[in-house]
PDB file of N, CA and C in Angstrom:
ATOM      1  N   UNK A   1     145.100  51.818 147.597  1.00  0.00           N
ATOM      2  CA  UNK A   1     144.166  51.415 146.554  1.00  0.00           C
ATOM      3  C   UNK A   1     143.178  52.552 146.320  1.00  0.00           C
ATOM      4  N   UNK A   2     143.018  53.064 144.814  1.00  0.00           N
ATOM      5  CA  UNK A   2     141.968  53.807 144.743  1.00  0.00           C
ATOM      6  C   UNK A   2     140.602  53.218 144.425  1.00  0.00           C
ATOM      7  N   UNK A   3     139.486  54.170 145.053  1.00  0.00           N
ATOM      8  CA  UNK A   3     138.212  53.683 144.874  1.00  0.00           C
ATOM      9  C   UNK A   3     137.633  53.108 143.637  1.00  0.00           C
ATOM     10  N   UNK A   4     138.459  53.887 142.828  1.00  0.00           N
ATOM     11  CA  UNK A   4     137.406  53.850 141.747  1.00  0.00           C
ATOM     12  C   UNK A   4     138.512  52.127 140.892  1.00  0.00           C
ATOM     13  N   UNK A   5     139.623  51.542 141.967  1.00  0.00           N
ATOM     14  CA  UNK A   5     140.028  50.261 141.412  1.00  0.00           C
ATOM     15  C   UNK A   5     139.368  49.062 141.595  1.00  0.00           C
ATOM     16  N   UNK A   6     138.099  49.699 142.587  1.00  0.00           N
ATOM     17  CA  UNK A   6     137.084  48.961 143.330  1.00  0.00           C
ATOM     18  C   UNK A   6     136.306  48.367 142.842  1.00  0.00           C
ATOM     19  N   UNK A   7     136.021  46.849 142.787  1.00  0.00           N
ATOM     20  CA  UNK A   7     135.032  46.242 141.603  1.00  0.00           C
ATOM     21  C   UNK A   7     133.935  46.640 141.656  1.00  0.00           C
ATOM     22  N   UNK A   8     132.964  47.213 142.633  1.00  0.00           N
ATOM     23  CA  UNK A   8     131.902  47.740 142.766  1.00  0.00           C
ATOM     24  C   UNK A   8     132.299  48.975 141.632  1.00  0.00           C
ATOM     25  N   UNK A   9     132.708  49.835 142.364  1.00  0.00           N
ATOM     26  CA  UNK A   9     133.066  50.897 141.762  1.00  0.00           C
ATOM     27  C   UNK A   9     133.154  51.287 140.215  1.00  0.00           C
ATOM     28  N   UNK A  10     134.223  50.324 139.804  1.00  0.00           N
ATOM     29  CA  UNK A  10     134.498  50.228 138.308  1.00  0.00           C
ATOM     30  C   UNK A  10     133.325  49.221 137.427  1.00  0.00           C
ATOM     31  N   UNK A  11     132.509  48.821 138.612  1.00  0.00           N
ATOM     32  CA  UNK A  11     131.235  48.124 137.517  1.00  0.00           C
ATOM     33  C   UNK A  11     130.316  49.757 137.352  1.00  0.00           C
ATOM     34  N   UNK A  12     130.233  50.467 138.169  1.00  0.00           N
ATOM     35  CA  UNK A  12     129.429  51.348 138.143  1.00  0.00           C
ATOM     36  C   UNK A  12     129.957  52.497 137.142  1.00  0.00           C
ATOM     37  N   UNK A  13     131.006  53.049 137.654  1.00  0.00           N
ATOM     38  CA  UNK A  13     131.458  53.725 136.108  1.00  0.00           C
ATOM     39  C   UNK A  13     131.779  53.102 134.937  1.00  0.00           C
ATOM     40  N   UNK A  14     131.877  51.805 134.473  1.00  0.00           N
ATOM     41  CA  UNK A  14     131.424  50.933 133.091  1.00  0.00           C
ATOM     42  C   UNK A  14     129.654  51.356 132.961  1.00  0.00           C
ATOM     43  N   UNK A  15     129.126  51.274 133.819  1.00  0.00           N
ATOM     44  CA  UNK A  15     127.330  51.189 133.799  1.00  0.00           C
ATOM     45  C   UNK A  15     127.064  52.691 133.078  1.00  0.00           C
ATOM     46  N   UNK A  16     127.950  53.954 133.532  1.00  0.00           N
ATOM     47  CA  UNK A  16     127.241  55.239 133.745  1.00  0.00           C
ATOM     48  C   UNK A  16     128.026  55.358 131.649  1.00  0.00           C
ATOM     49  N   UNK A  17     129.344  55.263 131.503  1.00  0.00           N
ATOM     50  CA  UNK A  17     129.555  55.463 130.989  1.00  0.00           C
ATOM     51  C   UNK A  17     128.782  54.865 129.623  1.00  0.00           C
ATOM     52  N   UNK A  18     128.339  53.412 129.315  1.00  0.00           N
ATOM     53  CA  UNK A  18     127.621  52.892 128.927  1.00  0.00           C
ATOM     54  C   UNK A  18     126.422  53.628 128.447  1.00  0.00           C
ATOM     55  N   UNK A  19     125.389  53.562 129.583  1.00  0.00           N
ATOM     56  CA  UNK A  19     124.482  54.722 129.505  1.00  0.00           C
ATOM     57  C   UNK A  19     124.689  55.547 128.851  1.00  0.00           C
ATOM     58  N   UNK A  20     125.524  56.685 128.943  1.00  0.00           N
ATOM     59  CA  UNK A  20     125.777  58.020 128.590  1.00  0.00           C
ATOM     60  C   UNK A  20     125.870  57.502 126.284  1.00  0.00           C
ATOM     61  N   UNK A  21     126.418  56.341 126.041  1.00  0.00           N
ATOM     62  CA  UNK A  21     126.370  56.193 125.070  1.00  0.00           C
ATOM     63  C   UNK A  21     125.652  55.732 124.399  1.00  0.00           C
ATOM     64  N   UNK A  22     124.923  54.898 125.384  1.00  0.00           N
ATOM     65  CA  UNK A  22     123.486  54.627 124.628  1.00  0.00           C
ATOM     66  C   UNK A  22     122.609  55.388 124.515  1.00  0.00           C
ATOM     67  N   UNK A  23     122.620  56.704 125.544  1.00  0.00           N
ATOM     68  CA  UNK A  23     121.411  57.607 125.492  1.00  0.00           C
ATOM     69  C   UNK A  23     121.811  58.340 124.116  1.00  0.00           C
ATOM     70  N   UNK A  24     123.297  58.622 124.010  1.00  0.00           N
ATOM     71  CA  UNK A  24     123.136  59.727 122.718  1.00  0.00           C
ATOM     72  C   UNK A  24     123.515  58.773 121.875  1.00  0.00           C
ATOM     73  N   UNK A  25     123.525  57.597 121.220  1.00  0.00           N
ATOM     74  CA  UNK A  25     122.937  56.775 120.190  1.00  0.00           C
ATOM     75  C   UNK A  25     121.643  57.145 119.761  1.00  0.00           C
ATOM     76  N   UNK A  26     121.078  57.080 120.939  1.00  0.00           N
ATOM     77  CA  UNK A  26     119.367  56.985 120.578  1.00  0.00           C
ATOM     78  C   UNK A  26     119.138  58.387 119.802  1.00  0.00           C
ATOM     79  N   UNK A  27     119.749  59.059 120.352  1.00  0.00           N
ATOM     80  CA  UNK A  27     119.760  60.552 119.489  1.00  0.00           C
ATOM     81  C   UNK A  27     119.371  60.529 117.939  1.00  0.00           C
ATOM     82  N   UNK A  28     120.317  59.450 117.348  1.00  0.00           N
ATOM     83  CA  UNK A  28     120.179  59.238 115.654  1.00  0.00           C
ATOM     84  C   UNK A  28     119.032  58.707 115.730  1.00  0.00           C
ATOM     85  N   UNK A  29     118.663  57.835 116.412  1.00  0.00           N
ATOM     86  CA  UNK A  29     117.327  57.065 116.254  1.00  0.00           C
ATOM     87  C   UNK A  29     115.911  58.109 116.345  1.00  0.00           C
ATOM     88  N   UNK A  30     116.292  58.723 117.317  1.00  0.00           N
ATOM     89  CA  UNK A  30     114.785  59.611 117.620  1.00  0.00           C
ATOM     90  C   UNK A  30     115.192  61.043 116.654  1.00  0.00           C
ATOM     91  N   UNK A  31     116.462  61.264 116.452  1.00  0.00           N
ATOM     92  CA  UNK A  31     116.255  62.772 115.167  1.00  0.00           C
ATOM     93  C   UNK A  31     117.022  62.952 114.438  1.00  0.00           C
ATOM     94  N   UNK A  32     117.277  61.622 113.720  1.00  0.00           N
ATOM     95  CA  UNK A  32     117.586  61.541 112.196  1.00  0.00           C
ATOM     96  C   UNK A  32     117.947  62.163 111.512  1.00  0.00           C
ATOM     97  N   UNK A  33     116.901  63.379 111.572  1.00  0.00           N
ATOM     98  CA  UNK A  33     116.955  64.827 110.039  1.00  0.00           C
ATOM     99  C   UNK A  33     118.434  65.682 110.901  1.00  0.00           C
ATOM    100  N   UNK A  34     118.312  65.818 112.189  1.00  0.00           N
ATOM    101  CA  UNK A  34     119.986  66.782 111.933  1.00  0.00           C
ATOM    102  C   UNK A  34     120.975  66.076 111.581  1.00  0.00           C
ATOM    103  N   UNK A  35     121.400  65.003 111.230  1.00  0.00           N
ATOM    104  CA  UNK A  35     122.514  64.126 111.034  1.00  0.00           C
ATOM    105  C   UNK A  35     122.324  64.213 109.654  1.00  0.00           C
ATOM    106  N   UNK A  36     121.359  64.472 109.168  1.00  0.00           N
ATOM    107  CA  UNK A  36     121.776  64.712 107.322  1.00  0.00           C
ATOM    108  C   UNK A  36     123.018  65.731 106.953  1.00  0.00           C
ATOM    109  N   UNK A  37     123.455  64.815 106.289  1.00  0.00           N
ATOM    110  CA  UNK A  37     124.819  65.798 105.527  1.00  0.00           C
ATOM    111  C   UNK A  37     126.254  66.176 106.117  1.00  0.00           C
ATOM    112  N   UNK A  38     125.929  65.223 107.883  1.00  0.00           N
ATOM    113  CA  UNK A  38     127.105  65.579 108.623  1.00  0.00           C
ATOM    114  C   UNK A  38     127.474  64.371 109.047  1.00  0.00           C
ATOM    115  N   UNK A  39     126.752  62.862 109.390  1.00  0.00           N
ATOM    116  CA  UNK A  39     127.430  61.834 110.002  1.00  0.00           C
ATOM    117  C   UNK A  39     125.927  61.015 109.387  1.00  0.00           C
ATOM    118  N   UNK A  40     126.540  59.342 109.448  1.00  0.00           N
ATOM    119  CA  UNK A  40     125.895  58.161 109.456  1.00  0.00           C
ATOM    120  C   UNK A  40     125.319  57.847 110.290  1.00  0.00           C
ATOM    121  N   UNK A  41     124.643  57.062 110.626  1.00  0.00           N
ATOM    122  CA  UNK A  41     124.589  56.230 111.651  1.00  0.00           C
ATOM    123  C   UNK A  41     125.622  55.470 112.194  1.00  0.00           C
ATOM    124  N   UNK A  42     126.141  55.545 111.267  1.00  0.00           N
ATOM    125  CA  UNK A  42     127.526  54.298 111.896  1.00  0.00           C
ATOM    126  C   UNK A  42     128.773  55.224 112.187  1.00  0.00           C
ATOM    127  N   UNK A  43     128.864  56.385 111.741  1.00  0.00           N
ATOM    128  CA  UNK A  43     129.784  57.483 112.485  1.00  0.00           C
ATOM    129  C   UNK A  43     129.406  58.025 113.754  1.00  0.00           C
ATOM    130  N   UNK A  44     128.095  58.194 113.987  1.00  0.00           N
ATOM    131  CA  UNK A  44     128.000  58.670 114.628  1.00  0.00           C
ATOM    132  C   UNK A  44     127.932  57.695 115.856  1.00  0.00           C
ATOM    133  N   UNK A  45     127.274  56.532 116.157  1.00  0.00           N
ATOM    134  CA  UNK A  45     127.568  55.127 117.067  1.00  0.00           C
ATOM    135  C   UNK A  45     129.122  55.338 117.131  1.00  0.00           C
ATOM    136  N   UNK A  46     130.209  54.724 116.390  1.00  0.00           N
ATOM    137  CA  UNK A  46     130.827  55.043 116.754  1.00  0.00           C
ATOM    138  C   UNK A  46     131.704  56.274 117.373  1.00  0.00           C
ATOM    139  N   UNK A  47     131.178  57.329 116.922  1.00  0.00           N
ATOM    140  CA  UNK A  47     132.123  58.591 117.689  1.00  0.00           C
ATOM    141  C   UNK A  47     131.285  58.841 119.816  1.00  0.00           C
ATOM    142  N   UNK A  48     130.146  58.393 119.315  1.00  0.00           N
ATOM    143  CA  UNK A  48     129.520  57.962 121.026  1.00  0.00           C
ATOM    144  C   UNK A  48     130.242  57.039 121.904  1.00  0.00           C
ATOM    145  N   UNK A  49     130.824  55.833 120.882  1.00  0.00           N
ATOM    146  CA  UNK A  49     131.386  54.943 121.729  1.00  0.00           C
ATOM    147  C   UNK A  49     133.090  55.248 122.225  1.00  0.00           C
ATOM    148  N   UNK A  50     133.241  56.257 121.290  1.00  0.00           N
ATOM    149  CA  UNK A  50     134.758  56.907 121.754  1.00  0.00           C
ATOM    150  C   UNK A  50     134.801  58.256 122.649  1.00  0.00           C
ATOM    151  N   UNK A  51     133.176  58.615 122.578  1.00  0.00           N
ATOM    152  CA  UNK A  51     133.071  59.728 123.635  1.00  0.00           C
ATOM    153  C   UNK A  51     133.162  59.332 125.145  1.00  0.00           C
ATOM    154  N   UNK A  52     132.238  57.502 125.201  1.00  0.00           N
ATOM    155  CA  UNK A  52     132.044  57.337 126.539  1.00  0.00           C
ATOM    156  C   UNK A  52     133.050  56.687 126.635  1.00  0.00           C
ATOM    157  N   UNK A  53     134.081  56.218 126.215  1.00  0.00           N
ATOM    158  CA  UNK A  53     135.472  55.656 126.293  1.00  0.00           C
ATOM    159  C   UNK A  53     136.076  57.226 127.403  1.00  0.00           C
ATOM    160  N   UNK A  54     136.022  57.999 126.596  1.00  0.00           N
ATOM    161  CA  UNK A  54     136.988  58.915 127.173  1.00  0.00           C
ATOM    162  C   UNK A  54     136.142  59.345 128.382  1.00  0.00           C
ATOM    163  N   UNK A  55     135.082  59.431 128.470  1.00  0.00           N
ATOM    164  CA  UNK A  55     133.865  60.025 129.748  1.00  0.00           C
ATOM    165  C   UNK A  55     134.922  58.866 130.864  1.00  0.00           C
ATOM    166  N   UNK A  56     134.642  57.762 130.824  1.00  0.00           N
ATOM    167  CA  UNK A  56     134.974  56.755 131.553  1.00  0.00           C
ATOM    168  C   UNK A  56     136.474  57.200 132.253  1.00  0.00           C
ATOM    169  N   UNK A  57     137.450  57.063 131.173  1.00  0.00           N
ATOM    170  CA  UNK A  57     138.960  57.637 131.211  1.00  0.00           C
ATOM    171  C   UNK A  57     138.379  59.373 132.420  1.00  0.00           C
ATOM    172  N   UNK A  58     137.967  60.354 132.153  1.00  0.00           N
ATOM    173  CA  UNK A  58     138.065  61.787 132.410  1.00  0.00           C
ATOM    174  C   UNK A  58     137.207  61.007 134.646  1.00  0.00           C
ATOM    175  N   UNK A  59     136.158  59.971 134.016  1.00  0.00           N
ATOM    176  CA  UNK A  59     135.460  59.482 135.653  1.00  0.00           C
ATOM    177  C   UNK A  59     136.652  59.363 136.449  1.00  0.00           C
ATOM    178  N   UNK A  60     137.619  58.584 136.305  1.00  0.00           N
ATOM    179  CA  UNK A  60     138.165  58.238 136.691  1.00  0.00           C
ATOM    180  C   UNK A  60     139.595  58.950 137.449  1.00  0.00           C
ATOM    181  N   UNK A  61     139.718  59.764 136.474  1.00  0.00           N
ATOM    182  CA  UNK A  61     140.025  61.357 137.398  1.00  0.00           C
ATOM    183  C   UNK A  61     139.693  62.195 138.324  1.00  0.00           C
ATOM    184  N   UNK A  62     138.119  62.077 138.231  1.00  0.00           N
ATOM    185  CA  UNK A  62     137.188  62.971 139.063  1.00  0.00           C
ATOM    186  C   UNK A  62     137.264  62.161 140.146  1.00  0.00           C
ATOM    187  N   UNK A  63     137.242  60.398 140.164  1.00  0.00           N
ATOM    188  CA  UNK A  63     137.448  60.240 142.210  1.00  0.00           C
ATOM    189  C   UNK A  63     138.853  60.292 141.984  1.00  0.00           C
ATOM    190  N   UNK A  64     139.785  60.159 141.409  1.00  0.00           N
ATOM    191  CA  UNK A  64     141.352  60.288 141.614  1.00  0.00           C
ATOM    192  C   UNK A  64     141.313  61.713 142.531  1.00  0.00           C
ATOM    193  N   UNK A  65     140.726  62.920 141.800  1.00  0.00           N
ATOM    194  CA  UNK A  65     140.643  64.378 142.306  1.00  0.00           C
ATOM    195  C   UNK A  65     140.098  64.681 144.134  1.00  0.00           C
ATOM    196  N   UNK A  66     138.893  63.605 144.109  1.00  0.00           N
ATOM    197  CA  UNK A  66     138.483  64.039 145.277  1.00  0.00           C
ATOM    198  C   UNK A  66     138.568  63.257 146.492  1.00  0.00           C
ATOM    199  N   UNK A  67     139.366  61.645 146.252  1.00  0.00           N
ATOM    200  CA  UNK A  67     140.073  61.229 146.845  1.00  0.00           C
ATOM    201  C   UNK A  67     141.103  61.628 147.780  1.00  0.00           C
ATOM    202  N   UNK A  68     141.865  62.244 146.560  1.00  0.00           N
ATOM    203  CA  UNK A  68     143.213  62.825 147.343  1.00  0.00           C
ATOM    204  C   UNK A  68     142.619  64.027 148.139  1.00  0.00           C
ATOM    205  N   UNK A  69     141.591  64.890 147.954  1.00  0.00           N
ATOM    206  CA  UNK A  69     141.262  65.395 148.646  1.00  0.00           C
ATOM    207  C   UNK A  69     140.845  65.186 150.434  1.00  0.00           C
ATOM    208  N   UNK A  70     139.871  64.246 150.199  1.00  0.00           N
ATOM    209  CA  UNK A  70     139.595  63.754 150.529  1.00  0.00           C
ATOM    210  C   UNK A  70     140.826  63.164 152.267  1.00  0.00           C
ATOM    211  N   UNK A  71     141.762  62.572 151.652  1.00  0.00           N
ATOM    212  CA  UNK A  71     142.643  61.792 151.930  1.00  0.00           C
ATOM    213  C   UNK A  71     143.562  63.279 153.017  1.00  0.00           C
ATOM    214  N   UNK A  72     143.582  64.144 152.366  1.00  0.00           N
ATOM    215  CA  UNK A  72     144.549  65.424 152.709  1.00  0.00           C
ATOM    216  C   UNK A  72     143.853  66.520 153.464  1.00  0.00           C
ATOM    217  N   UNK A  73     142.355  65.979 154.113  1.00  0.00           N
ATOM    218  CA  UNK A  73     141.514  66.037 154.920  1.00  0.00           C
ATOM    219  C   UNK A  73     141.122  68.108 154.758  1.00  0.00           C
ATOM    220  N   UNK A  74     140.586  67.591 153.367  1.00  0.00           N
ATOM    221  CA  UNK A  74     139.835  69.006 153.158  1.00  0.00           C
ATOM    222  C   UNK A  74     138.312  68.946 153.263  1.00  0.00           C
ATOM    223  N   UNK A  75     137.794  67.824 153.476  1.00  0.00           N
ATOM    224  CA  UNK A  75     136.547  68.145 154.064  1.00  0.00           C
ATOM    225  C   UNK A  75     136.554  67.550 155.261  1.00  0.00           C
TER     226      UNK A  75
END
C-alpha cells in the first residue's frame, strides 16, 4: 500500500492542493488590472482548478518517488 493511498494522507494532499487554488484565485481578486485582455475571471478560476488537479496528480508522484526510495533503503 502506498502512503499517499492513506486516508490521512490523501485528505491532506486534497487540502494542499485545494489551497494552492484558492490562493491563486485570489490573485484575480486582489489584481484584476493584469488579467485585462488575457483571461476572465471565469477562465482564469477555472484554469487554477485544472492546475491544482494536476499539482495533486504530479503530489502524488513525489511520495510514489520517495517511497520507493525510501523502501530500497537509500536513506
Amino acid at each position: 500500500m502506498s502512503v499517499s493511498d492513506i486516508d490521512q494522507m490523501e485528505t491532506q494532499l486534497d487540502e494542499v492542493a485545494d489551497c494552492f487554488a484558492d490562493m491563486m484565485k485570489q490573485v484575480f481578486v486582489e489584481e484584476p488590472e493584469i488579467f485585462t485582455g488575457r483571461s476572465t475571471k471565469w477562465d482564469w478560476n477555472e484554469a487554477c482548478s485544472a492546475a491544482a488537479d494536476e499539482l495533486r496528480k504530479e503530489l502524488d508522484q513525489v511520495i510514489a518517488k520517495f517511497e520507493v526510495k525510501l523502501h530500497n533503503g537509500e536513506y
